[in-house]
C-alpha atoms as a PDB file:
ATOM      1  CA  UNK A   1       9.331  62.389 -61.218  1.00  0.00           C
ATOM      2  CA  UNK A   2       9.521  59.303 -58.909  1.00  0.00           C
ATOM      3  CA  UNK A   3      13.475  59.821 -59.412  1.00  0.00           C
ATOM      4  CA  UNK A   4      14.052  63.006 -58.634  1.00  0.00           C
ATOM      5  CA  UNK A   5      11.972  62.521 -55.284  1.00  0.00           C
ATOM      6  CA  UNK A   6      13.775  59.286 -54.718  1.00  0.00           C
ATOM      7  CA  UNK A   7      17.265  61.586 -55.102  1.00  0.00           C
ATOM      8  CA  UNK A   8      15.975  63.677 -52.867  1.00  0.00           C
ATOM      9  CA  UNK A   9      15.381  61.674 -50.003  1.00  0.00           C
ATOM     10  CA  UNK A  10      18.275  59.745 -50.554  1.00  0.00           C
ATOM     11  CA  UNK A  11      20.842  63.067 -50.812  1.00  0.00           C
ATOM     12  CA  UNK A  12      18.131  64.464 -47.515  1.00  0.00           C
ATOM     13  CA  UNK A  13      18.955  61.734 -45.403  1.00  0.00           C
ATOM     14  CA  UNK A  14      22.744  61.199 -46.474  1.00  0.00           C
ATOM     15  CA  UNK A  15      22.928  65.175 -45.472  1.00  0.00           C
ATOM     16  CA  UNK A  16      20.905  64.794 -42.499  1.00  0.00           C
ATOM     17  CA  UNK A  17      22.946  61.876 -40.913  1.00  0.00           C
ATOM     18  CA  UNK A  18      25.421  64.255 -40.612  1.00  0.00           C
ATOM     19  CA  UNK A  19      23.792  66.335 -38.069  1.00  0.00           C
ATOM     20  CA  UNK A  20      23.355  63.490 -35.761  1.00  0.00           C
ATOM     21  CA  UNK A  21      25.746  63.318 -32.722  1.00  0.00           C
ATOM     22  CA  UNK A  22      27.316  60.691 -30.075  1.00  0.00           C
ATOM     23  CA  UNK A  23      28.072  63.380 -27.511  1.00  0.00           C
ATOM     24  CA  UNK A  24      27.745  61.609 -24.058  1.00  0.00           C
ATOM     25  CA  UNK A  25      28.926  64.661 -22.114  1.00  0.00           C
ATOM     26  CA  UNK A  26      32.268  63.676 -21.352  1.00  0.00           C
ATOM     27  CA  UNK A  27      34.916  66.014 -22.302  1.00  0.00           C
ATOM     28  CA  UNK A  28      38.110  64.886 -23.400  1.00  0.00           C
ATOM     29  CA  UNK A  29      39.504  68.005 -25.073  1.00  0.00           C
ATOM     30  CA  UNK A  30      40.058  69.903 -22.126  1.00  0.00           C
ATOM     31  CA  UNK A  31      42.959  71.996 -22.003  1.00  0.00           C
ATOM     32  CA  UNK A  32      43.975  74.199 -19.081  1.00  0.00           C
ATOM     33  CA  UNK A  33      47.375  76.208 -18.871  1.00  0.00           C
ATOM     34  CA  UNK A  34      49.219  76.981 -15.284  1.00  0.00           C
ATOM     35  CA  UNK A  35      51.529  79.730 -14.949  1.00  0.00           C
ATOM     36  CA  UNK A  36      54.067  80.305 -11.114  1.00  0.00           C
ATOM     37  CA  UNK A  37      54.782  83.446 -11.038  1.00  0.00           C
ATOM     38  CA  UNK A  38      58.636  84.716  -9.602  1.00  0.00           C
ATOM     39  CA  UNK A  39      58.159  85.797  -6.448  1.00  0.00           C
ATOM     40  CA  UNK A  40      55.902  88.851  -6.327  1.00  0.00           C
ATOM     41  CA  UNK A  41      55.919  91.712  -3.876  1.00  0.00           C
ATOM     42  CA  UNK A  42      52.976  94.440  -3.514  1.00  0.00           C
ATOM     43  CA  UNK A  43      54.496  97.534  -2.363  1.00  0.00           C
ATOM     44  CA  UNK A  44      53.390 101.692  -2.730  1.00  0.00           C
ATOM     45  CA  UNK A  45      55.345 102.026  -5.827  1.00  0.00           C
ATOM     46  CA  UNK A  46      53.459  98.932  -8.256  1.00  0.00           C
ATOM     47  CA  UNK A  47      49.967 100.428  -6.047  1.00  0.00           C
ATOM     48  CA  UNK A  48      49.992  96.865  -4.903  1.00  0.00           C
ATOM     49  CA  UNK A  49      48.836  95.325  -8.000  1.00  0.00           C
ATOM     50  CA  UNK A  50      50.640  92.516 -10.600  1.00  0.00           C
ATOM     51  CA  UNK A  51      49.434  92.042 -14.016  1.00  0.00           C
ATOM     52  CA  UNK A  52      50.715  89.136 -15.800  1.00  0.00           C
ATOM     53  CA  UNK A  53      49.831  89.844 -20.020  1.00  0.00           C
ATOM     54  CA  UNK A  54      48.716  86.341 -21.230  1.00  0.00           C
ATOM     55  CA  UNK A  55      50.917  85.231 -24.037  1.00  0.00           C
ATOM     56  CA  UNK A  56      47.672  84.513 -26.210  1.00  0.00           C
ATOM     57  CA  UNK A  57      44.255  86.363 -25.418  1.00  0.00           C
ATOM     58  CA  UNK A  58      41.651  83.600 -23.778  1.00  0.00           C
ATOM     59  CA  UNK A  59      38.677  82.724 -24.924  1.00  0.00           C
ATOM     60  CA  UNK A  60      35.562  84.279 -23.859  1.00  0.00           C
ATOM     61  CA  UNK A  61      34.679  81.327 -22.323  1.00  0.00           C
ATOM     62  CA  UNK A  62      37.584  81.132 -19.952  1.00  0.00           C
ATOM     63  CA  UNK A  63      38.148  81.352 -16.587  1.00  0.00           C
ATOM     64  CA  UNK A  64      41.439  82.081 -14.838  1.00  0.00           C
ATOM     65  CA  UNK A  65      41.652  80.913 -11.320  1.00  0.00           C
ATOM     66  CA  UNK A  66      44.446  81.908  -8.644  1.00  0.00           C
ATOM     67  CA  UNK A  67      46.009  80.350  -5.978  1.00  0.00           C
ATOM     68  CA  UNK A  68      48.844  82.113  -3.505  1.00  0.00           C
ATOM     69  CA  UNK A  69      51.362  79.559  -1.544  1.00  0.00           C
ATOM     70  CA  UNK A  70      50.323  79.819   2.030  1.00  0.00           C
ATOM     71  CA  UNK A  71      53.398  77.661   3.363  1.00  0.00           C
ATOM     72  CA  UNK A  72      53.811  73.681   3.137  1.00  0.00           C
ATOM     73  CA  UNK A  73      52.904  70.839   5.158  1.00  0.00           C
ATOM     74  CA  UNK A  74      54.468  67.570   5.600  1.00  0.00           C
ATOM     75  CA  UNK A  75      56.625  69.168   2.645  1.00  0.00           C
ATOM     76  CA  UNK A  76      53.458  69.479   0.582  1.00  0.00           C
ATOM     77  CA  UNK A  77      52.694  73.341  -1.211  1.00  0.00           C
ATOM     78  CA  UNK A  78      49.612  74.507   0.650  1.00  0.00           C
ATOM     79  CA  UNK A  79      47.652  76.646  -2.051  1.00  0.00           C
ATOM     80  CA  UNK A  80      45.020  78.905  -1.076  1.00  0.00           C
ATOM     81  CA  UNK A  81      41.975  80.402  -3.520  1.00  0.00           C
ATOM     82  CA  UNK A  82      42.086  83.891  -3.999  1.00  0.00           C
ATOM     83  CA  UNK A  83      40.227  85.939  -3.125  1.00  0.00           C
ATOM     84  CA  UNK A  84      41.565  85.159   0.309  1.00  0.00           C
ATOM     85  CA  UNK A  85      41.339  87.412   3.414  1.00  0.00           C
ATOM     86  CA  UNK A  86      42.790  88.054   6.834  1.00  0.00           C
ATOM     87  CA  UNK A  87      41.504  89.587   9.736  1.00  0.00           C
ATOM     88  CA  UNK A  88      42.091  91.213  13.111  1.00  0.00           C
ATOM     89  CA  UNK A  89      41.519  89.819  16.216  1.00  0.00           C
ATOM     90  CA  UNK A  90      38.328  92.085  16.477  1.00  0.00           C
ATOM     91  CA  UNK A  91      36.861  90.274  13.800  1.00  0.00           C
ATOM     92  CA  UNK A  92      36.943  93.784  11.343  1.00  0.00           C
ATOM     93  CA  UNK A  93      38.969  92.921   7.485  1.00  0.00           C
ATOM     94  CA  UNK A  94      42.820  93.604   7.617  1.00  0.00           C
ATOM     95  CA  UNK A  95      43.782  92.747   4.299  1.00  0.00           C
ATOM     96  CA  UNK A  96      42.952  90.337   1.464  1.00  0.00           C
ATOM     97  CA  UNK A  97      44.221  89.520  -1.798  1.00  0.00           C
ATOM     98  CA  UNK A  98      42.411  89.127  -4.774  1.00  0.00           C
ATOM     99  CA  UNK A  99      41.855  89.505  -8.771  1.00  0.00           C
ATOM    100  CA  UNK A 100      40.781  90.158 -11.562  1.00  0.00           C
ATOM    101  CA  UNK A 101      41.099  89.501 -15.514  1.00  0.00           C
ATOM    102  CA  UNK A 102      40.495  89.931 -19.206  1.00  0.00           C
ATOM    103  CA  UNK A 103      41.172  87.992 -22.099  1.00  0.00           C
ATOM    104  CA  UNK A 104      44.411  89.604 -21.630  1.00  0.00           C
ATOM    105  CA  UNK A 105      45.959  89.632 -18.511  1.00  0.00           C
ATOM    106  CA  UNK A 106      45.105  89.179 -15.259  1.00  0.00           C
ATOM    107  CA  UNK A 107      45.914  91.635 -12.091  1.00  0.00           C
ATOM    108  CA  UNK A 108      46.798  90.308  -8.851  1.00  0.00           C
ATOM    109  CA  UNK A 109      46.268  92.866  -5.829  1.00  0.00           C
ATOM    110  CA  UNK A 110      46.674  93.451  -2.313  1.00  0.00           C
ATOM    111  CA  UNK A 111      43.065  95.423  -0.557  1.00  0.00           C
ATOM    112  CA  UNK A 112      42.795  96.695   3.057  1.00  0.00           C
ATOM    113  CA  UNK A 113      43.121  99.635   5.004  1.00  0.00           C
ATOM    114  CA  UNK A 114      46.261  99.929   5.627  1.00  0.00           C
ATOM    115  CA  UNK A 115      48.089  98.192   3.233  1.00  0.00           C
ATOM    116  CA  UNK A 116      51.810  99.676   4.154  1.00  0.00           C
ATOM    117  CA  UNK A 117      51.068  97.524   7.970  1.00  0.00           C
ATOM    118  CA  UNK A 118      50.308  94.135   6.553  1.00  0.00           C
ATOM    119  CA  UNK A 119      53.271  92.321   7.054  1.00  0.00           C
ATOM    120  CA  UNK A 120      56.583  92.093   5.127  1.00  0.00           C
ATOM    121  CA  UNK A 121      55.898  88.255   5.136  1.00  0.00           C
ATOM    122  CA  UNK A 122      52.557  88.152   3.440  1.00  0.00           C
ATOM    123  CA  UNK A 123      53.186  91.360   1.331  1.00  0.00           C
ATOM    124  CA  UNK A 124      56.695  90.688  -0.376  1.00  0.00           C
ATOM    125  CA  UNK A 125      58.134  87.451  -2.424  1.00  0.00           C
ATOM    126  CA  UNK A 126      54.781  85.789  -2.610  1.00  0.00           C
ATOM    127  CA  UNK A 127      54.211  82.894  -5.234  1.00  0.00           C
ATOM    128  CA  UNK A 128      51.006  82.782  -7.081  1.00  0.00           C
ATOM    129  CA  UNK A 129      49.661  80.145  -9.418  1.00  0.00           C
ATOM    130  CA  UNK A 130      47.711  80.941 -12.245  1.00  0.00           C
ATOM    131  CA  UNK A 131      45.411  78.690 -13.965  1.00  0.00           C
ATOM    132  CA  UNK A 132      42.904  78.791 -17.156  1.00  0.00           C
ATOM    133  CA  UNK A 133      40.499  76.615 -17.803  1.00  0.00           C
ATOM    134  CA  UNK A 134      37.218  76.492 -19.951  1.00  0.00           C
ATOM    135  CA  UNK A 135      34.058  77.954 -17.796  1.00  0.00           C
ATOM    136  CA  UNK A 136      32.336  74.712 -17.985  1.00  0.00           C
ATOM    137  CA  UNK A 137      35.243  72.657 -16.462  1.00  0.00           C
ATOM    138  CA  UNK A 138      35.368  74.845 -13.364  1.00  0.00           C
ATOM    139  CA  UNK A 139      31.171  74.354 -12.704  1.00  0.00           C
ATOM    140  CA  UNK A 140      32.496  70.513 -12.213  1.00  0.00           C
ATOM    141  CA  UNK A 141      35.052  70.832 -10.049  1.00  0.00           C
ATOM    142  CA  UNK A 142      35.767  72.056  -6.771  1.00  0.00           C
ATOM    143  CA  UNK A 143      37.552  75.168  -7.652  1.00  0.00           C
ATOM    144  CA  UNK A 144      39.000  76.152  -3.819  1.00  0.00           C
ATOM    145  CA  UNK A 145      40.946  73.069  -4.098  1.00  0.00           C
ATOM    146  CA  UNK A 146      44.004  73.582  -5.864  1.00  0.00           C
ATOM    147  CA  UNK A 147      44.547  69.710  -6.407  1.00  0.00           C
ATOM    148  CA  UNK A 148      41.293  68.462  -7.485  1.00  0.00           C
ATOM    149  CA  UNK A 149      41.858  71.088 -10.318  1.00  0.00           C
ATOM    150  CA  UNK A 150      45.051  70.426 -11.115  1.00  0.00           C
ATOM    151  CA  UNK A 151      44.492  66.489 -11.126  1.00  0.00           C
ATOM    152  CA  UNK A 152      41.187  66.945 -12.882  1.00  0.00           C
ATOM    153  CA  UNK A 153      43.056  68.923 -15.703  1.00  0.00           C
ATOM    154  CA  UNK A 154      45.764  66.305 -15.717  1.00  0.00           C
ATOM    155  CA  UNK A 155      48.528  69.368 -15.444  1.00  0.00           C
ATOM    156  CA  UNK A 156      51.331  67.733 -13.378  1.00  0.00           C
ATOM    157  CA  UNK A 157      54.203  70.148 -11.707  1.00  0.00           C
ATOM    158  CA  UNK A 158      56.878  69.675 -14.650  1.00  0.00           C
ATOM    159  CA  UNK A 159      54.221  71.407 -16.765  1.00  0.00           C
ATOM    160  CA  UNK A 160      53.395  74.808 -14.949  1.00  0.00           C
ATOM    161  CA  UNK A 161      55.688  78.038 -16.783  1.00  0.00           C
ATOM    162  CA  UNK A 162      57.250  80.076 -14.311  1.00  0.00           C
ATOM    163  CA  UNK A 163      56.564  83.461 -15.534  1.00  0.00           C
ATOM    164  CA  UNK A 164      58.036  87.102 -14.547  1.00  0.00           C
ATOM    165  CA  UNK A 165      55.607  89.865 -13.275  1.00  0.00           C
END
């Protein structure tokens, strides 16, 4: 009887040491994707929305992040967060872009009043960048900044895929 107890404690604590972890909360497996998009226009006939169909679905635990190029400086890209908005001089909304997604696709769209004013500049060939990356990356990094993201997620430029809309 001694034995068979003695068995199994020792096959108990071989199985038991397996549960044991080293996690020290740094993660190294973190993958995120970044898609340019062609350059996009929002006009009456696409209601001015985009959808881009992911190639894969995402996880549920996902998040897709968008940027639009605002112009350059010092012949740097200037990226800007959607959702990103512009207003009159009275202070009331003009216009803003914004989006949404699934584990599918994600829509890019043009809101305001009246959308068939904003101008041709901000409404036709505009360059978006989209990227996915695991919800719990994007609660450590500062999100509105498109290269603290990008360097955090080690993605350099050669490895963003142009996509069509």
């Amino acid at each position: 009887m001694k034995k068979i107890i003695t068995l199994l404690a020792v096959v108990g604590l071989f199985s038991l040491q397996g549960c044991t972890t080293t996690d020290n909360s740094v993660d190294n497996d973190t993958i995120g994707l970044a898609y340019e998009t062609t350059q996009v226009s929002f006009t009456p006939s696409n209601n001015y929305v985009v959808r881009y169909n992911f190639p894969t679905n995402l996880f549920s635990s996902d998040m897709v992040l968008v940027y639009r190029l605002a112009g350059t400086a010092n012949g740097n890209d200037l990226w800007e967060f959607l959702p990103e908005t512009y207003y009159f001089d009275n202070g009331s909304r003009d216009y803003s872009y914004n989006f949404n997604f699934t584990k599918t696709y994600v829509d890019i769209y043009l809101n305001g009043n009246d959308l068939v004013s904003v101008p041709s500049a901000d409404r036709l060939n505009q360059i978006f960048r989209i990227v996915v990356v695991p919800a719990s990356f994007a609660t450590s990094v500062n999100t509105s900044n498109y290269g603290a993201v990008m360097a955090a997620l080690k993605v350099n430029e050669s490895q963003i895929q142009k996509i069509n809309f």
